[in-house]
N, C-alpha and C. Protein backbone atom coordinates (compact mmCIF):
# COMPACT_ATOMS: atom_id res chain seq x y z
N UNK A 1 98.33 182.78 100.91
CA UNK A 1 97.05 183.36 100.57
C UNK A 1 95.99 182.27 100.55
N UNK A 2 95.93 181.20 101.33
CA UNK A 2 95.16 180.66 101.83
C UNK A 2 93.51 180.83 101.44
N UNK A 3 92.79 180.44 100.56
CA UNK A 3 91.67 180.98 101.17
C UNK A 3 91.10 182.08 100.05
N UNK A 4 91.86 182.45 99.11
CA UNK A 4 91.73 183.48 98.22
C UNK A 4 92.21 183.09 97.01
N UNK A 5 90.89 183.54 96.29
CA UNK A 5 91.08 182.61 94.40
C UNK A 5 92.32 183.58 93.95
N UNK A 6 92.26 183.18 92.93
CA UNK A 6 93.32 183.55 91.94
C UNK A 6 92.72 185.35 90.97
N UNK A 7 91.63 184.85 91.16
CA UNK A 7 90.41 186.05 90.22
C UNK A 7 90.51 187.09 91.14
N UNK A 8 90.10 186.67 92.49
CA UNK A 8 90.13 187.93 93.68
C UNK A 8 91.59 188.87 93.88
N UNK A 9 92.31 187.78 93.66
CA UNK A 9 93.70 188.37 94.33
C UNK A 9 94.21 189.41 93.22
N UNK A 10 93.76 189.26 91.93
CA UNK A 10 94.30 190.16 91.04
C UNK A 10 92.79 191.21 90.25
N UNK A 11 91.97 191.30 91.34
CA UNK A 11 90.54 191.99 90.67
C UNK A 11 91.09 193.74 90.47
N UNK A 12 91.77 194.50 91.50
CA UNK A 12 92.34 195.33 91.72
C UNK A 12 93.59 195.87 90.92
N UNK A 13 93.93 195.21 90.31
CA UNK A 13 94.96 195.25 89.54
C UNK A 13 94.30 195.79 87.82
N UNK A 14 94.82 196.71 87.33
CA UNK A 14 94.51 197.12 85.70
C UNK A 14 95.81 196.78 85.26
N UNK A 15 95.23 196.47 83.78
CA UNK A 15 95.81 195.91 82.73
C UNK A 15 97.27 196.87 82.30
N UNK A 16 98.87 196.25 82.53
CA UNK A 16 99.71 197.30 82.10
C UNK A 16 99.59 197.65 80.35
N UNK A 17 100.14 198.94 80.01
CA UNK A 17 100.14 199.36 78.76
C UNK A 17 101.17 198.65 78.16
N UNK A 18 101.48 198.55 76.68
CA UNK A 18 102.42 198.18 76.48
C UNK A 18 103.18 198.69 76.42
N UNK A 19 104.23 198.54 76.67
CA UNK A 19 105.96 199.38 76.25
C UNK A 19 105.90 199.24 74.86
N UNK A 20 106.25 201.02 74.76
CA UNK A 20 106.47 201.33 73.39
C UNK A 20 108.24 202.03 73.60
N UNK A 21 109.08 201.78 71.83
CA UNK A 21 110.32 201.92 72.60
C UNK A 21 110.34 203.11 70.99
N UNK A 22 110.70 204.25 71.13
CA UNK A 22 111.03 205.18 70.13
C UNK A 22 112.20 204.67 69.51
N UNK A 23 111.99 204.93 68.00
CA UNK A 23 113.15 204.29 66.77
C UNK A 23 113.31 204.84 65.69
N UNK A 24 114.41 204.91 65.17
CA UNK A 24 114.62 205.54 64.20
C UNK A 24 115.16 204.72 62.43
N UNK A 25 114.94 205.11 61.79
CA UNK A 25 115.24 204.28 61.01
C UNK A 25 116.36 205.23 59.86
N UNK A 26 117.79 204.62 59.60
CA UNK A 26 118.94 205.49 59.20
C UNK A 26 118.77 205.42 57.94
N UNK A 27 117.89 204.63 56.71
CA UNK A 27 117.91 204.50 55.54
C UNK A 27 116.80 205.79 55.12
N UNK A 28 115.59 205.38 55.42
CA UNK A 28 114.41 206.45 55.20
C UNK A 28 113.98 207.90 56.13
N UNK A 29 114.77 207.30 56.74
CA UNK A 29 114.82 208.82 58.24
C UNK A 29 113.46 208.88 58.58
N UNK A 30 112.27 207.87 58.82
CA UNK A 30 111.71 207.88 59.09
C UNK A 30 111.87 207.15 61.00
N UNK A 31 110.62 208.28 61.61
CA UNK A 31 110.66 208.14 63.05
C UNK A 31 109.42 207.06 63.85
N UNK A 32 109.41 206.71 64.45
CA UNK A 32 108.08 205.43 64.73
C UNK A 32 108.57 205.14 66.35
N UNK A 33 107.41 204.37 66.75
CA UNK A 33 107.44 203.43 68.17
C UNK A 33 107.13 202.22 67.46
N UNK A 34 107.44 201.24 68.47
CA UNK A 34 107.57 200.05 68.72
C UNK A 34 107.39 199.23 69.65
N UNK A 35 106.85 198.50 69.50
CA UNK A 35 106.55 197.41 70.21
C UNK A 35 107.79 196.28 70.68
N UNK A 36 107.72 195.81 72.30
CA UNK A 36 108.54 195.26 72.26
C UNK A 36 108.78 193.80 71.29
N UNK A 37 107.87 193.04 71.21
CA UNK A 37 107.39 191.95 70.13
C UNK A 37 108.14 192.67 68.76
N UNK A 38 108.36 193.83 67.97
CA UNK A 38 108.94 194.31 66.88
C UNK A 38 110.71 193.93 67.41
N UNK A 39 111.09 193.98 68.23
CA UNK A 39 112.55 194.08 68.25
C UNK A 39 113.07 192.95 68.99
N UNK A 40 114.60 192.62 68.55
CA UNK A 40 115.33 191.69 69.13
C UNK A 40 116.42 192.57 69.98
N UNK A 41 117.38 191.88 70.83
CA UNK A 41 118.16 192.14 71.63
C UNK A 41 119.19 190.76 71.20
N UNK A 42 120.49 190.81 71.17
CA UNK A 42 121.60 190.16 71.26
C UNK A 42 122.79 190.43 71.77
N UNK A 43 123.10 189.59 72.49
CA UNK A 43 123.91 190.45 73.79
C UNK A 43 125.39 189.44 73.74
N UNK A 44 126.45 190.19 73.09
CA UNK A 44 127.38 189.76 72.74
C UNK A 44 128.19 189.80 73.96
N UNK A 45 129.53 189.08 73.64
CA UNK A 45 130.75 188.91 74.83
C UNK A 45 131.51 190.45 74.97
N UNK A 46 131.12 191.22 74.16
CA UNK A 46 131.45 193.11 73.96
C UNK A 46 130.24 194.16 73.21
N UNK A 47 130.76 194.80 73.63
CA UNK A 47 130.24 196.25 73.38
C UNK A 47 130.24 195.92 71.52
N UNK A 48 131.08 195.57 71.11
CA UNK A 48 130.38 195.28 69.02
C UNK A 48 130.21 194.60 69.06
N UNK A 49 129.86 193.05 70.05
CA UNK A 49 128.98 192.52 69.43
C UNK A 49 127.15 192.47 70.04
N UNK A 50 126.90 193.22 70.71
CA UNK A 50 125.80 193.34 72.00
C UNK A 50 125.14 194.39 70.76
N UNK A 51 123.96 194.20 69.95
CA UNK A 51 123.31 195.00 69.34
C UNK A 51 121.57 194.43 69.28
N UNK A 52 120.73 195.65 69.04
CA UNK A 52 119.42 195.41 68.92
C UNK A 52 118.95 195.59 67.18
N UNK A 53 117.67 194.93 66.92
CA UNK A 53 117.86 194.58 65.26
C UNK A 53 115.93 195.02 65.41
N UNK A 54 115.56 196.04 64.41
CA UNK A 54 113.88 195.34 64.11
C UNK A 54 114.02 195.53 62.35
N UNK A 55 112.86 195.54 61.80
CA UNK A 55 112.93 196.25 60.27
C UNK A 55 111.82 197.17 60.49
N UNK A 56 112.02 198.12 59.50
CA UNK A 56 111.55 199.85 59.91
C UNK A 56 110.35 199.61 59.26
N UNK A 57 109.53 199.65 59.59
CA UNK A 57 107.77 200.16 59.43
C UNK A 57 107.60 200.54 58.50
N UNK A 58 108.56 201.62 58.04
CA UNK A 58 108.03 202.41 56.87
C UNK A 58 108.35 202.04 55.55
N UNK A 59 109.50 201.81 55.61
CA UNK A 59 110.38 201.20 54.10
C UNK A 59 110.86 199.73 54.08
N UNK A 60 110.76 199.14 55.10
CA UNK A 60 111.40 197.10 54.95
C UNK A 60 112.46 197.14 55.10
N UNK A 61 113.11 197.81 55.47
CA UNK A 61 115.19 197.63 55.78
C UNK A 61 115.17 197.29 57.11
N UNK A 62 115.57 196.03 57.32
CA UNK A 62 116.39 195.64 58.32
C UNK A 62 117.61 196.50 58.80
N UNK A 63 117.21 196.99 60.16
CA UNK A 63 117.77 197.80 60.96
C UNK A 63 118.93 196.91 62.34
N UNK A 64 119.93 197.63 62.36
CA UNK A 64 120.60 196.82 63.37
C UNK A 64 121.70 197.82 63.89
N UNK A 65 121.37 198.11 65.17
CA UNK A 65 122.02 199.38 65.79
C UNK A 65 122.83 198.97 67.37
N UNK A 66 123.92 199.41 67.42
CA UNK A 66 124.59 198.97 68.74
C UNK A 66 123.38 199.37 70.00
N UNK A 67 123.96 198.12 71.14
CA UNK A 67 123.03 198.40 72.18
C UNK A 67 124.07 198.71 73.25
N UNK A 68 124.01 199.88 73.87
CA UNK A 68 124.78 199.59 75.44
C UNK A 68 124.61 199.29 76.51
N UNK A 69 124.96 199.47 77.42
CA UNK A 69 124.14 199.10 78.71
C UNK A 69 122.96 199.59 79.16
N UNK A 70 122.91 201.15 78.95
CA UNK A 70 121.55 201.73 79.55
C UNK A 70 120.53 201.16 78.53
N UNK A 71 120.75 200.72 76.68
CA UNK A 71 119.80 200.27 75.64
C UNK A 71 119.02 198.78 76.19
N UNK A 72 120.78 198.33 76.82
CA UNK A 72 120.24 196.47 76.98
C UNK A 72 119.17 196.55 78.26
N UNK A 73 119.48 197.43 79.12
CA UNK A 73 118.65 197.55 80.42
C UNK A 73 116.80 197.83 80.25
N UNK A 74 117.04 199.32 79.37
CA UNK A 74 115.65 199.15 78.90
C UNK A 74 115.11 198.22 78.48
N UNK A 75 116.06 197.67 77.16
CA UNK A 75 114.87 196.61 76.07
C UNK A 75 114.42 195.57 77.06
N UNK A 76 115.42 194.55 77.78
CA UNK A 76 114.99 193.74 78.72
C UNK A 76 114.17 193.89 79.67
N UNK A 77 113.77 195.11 80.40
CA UNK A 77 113.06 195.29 81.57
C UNK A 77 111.49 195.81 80.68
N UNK A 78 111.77 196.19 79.07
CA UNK A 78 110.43 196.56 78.66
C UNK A 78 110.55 195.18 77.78
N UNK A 79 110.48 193.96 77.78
CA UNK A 79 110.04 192.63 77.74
C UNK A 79 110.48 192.37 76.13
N UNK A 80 111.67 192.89 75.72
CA UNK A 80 112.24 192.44 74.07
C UNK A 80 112.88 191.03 74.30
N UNK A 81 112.87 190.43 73.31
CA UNK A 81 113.65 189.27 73.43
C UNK A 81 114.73 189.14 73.20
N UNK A 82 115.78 188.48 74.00
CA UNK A 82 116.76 188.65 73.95
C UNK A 82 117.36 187.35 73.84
N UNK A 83 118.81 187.35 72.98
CA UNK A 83 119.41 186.06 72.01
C UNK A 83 120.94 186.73 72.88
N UNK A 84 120.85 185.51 73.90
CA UNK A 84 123.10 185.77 74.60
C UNK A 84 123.86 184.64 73.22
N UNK A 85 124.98 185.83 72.78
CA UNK A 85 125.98 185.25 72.07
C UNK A 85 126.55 184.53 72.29
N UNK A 86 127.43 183.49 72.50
CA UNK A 86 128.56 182.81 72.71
C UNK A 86 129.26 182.41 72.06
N UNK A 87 130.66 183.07 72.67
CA UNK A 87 131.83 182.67 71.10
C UNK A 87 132.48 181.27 71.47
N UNK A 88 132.77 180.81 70.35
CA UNK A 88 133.43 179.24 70.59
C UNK A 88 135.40 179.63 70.30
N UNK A 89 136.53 179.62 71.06
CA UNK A 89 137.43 179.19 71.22
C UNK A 89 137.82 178.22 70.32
């Protein structure tokens, strides 16, 4: 792109929304979205240990719910951060 600023090449382009990810919270049964910045991802060597964690909006309880593959696929592709486990032998 030779020849073409940085400002031009992206003038056309609008701002994406943020990913919001629906959640539930098992203490207060209260329902909410989220932001990916609200939640973690940890992606264990199995299926118990691969879980996602935020604390619930409404009441302060640290939440921590298994993730599976279709969970880990979303959170990562909607920009959560993600912590790989590694077990030590």
């Amino acid at each position: 792109m030779a020849g073409v600023s940085v400002a031009s090449a992206f003038a056309g382009m609008r701002s994406a929304s943020p990913v919001l990810f629906k959640a539930g919270c098992p203490d207060c049964r209260g329902r909410f979205e989220l932001a990916a910045s609200a939640l973690r991802l940890a992606i264990g060597a199995s299926s118990r240990t691969t879980f996602y964690s935020f604390t619930c909006p409404e009441c302060g309880v640290p939440v921590r719910k298994p993730a599976g593959e279709r969970i880990v696929e979303l959170l990562t592709g909607g920009g959560v951060r993600t912590l790989r486990l590694h077990s030590t032998l």
